[in-house]
Every structure is written in C-alpha cells, then in structure tokens.
Protein backbone atom coordinates (compact mmCIF):
# COMPACT_ATOMS: atom_id res chain seq x y z
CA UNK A 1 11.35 -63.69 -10.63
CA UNK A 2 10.79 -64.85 -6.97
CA UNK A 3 7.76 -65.18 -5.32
CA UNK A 4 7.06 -62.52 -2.62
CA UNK A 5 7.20 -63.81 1.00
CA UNK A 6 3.54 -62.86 2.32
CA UNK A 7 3.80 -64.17 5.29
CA UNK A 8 2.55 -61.31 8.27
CA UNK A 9 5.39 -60.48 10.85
CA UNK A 10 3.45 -57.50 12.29
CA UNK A 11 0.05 -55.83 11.69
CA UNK A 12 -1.37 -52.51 13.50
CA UNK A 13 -5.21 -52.39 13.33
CA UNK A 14 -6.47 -48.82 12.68
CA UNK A 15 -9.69 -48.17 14.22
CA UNK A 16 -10.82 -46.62 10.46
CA UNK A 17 -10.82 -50.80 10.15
CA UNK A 18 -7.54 -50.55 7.88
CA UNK A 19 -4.33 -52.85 9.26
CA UNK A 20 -0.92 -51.88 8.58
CA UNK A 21 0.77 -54.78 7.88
CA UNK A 22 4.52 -55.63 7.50
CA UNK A 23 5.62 -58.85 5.68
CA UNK A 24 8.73 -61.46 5.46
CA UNK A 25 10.07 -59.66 2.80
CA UNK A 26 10.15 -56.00 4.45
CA UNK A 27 7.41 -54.55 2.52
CA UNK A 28 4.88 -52.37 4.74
CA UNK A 29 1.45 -52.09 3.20
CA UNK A 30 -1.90 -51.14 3.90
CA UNK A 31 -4.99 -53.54 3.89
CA UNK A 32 -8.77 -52.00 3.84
CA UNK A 33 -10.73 -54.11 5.59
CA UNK A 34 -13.76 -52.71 4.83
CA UNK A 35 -15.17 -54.71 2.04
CA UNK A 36 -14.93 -57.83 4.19
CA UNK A 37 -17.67 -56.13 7.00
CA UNK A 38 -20.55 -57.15 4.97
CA UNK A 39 -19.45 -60.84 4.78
CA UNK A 40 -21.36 -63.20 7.40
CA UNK A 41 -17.84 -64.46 8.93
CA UNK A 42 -16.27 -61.43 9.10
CA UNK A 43 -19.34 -59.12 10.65
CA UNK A 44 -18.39 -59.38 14.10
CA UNK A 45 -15.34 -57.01 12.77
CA UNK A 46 -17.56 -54.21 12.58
CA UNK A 47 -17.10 -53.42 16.84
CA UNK A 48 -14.14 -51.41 17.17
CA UNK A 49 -13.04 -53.67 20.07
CA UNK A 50 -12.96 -56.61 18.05
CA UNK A 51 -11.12 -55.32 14.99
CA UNK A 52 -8.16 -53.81 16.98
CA UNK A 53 -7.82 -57.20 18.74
CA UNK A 54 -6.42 -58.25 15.45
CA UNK A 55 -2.90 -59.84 15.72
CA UNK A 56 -0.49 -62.31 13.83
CA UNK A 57 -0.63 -65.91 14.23
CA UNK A 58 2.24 -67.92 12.71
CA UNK A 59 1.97 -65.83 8.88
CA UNK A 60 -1.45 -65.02 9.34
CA UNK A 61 -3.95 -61.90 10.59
CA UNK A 62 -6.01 -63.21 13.60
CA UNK A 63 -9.56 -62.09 15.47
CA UNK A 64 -10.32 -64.81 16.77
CA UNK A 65 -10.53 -68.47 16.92
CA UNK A 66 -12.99 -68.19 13.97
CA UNK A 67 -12.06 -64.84 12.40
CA UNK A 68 -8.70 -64.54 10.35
CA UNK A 69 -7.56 -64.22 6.59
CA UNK A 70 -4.86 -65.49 4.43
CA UNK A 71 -1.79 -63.87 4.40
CA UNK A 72 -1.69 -63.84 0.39
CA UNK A 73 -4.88 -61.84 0.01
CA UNK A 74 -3.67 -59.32 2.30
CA UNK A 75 -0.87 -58.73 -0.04
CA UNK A 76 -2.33 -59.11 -2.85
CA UNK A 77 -4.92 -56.72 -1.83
CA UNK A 78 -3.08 -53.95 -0.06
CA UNK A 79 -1.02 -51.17 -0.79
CA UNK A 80 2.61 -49.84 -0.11
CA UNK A 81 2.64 -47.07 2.42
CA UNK A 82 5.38 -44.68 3.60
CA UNK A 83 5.42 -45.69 7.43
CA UNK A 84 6.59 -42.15 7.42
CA UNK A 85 3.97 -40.31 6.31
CA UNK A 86 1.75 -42.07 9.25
C-alpha cells in the first residue's frame, strides 16, 4: 500500500474557519480549524482577516511567518468532501 501524498497544492479558507484543501494525490478534503483557536500559536487565527490570509507554501498551509501546520495533520485530520455539493 502506498503512502498518500499530503502535500497541499491548494487550500480555500472558509470564513466558518474550515479550509478546503486539495492534495498531491487529487483528494479534496475538509480541515476544521477550530480546535486549533484555543492554542497560544494559533490564536491570532481567530480574526477573520487573518484566517482567510491562509495560503500554501511549498506542501504546507501558511498564516504567517509564524503561523502554519503540517501538511500530514491536515490530512490526517480532515475529511473528503464533494467539491460539488459546495
């Protein structure tokens, strides 16, 4: 069995602090961001603004200088969505 390609080609920040992410391999899924808010590093995600800045940065989702987060957790913690259905 191979080993899924998690690297981020795209991501669309949602201003309901989800990102819809697609990967290497073609998969589309959704990541919740929400659980991160409460975390010191990732606090200053909690302004609109600043969330929907996010963007990708070689395989990885971006804020900031300071701000980003692995492209394997996103994956392992999101969820396949229908881009249709959105």
């Amino acid at each position: 069995m191979s080993k899924p390609n998690w690297g981020v080609i795209k991501v669309e920040p949602q201003e309901d602090h989800h990102l819809l992410l697609e990967f290497a391999d073609g998969s589309r899924r959704s990541y919740d961001a929400r659980p991160l808010l409460n975390k010191p590093l990732y606090r200053p995600l909690n302004s609109i603004p600043v969330f929907m800045g996010a963007h990708v940065d070689g395989p990885t989702v971006v804020w900031t200088d300071m701000i980003d987060i692995a492209p394997e957790t996103v994956y392992r913690d999101s969820y396949v969505y229908d881009s249709a259905l959105i």
